[in-house]
C-alpha atoms as a PDB file:
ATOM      1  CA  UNK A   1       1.254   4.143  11.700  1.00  0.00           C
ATOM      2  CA  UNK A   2       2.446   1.666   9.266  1.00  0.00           C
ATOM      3  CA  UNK A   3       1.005  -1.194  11.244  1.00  0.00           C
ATOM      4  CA  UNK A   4      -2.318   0.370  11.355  1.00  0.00           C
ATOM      5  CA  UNK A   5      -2.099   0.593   7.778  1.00  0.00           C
ATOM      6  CA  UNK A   6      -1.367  -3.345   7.434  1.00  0.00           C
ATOM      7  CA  UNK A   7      -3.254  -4.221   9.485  1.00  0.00           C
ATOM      8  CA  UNK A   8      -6.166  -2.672   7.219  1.00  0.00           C
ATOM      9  CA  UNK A   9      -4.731  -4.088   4.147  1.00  0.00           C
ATOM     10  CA  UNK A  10      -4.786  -7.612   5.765  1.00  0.00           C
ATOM     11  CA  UNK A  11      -8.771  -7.312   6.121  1.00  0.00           C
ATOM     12  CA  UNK A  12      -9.155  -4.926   2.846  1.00  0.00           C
ATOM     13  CA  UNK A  13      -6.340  -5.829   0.399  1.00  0.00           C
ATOM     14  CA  UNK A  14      -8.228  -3.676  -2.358  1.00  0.00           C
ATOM     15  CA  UNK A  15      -7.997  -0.716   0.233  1.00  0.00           C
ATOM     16  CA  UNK A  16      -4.918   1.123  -2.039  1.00  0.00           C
ATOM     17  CA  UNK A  17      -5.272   3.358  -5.083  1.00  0.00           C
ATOM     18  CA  UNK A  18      -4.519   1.793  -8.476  1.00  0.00           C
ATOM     19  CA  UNK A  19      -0.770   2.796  -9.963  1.00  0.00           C
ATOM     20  CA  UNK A  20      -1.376   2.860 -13.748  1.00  0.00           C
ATOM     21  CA  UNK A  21       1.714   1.435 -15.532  1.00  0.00           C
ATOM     22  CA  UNK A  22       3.147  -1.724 -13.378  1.00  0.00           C
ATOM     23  CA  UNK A  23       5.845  -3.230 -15.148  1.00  0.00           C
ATOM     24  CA  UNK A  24       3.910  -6.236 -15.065  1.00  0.00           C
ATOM     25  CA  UNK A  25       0.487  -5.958 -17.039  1.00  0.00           C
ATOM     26  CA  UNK A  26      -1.116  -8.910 -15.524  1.00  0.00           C
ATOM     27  CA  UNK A  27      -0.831  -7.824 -11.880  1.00  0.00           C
ATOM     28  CA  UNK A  28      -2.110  -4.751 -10.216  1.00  0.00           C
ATOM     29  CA  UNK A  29       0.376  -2.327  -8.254  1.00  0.00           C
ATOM     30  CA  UNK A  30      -1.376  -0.414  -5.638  1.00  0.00           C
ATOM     31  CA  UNK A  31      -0.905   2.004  -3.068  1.00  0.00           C
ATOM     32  CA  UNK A  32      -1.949   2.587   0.479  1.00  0.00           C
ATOM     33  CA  UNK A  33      -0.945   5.762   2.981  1.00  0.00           C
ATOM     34  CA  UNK A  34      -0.730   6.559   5.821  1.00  0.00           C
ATOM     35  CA  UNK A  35      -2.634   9.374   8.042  1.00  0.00           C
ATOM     36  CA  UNK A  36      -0.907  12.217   8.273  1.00  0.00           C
ATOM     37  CA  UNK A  37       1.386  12.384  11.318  1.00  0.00           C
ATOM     38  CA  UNK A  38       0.503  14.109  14.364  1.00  0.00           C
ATOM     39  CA  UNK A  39       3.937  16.322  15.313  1.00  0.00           C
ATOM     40  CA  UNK A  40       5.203  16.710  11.027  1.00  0.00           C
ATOM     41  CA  UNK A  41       2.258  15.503   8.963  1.00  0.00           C
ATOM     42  CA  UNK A  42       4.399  13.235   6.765  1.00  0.00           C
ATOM     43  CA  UNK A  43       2.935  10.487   5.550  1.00  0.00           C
ATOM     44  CA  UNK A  44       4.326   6.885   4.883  1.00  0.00           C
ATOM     45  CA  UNK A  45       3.118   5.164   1.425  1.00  0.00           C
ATOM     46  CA  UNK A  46       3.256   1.554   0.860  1.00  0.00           C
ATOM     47  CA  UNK A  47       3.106   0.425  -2.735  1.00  0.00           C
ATOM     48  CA  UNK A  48       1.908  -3.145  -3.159  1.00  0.00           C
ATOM     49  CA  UNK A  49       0.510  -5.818  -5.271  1.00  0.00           C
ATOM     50  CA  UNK A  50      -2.279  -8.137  -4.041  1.00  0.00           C
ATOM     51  CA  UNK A  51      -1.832 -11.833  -5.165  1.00  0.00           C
ATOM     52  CA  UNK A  52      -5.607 -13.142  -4.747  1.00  0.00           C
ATOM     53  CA  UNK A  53      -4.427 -16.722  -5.336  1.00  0.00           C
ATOM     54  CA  UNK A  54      -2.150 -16.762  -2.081  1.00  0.00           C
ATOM     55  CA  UNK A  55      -4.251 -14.112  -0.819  1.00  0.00           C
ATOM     56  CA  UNK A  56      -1.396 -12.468   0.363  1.00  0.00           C
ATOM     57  CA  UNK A  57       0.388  -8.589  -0.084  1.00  0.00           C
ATOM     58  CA  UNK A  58       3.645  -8.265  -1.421  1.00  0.00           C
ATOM     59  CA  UNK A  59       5.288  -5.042  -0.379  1.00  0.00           C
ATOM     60  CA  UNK A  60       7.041  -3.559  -3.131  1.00  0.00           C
ATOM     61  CA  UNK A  61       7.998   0.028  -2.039  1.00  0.00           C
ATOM     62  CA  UNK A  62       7.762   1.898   1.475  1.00  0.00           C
ATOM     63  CA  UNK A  63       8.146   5.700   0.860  1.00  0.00           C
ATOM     64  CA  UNK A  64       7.775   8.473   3.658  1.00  0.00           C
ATOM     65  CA  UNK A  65       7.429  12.335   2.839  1.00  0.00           C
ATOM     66  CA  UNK A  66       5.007  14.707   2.564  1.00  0.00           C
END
């Protein structure tokens, strides 16, 4: 699941959702999730900043739940 969903954030960085309030106000937080799962329909978030410049994702925060 999770590699699905980095595997979309590799081609579509700006994929996530906006988190209002980064502690950094010149660099967007975002998140991503996953679907849910088949057997318990958790779901696995990834919270993330995009650095355009490097053009790379850093992960900040991988949370599963519901």
């Amino acid at each position: 699941m999770v590699e699905k969903l980095v595997e979309r954030l590799a081609v579509f960085p700006r994929l996530g959702i906006p988190v209002p309030g980064g502690s950094d106000p010149e660099v967007d937080d975002d998140t991503a999730r996953t679907d849910p799962a088949a057997d318990s329909g958790d779901r696995i978030s990834v919270v993330y900043r995009f650095h355009p410049g490097m053009s790379a994702i850093f992960v900040t925060w991988v949370i599963a739940g519901p």
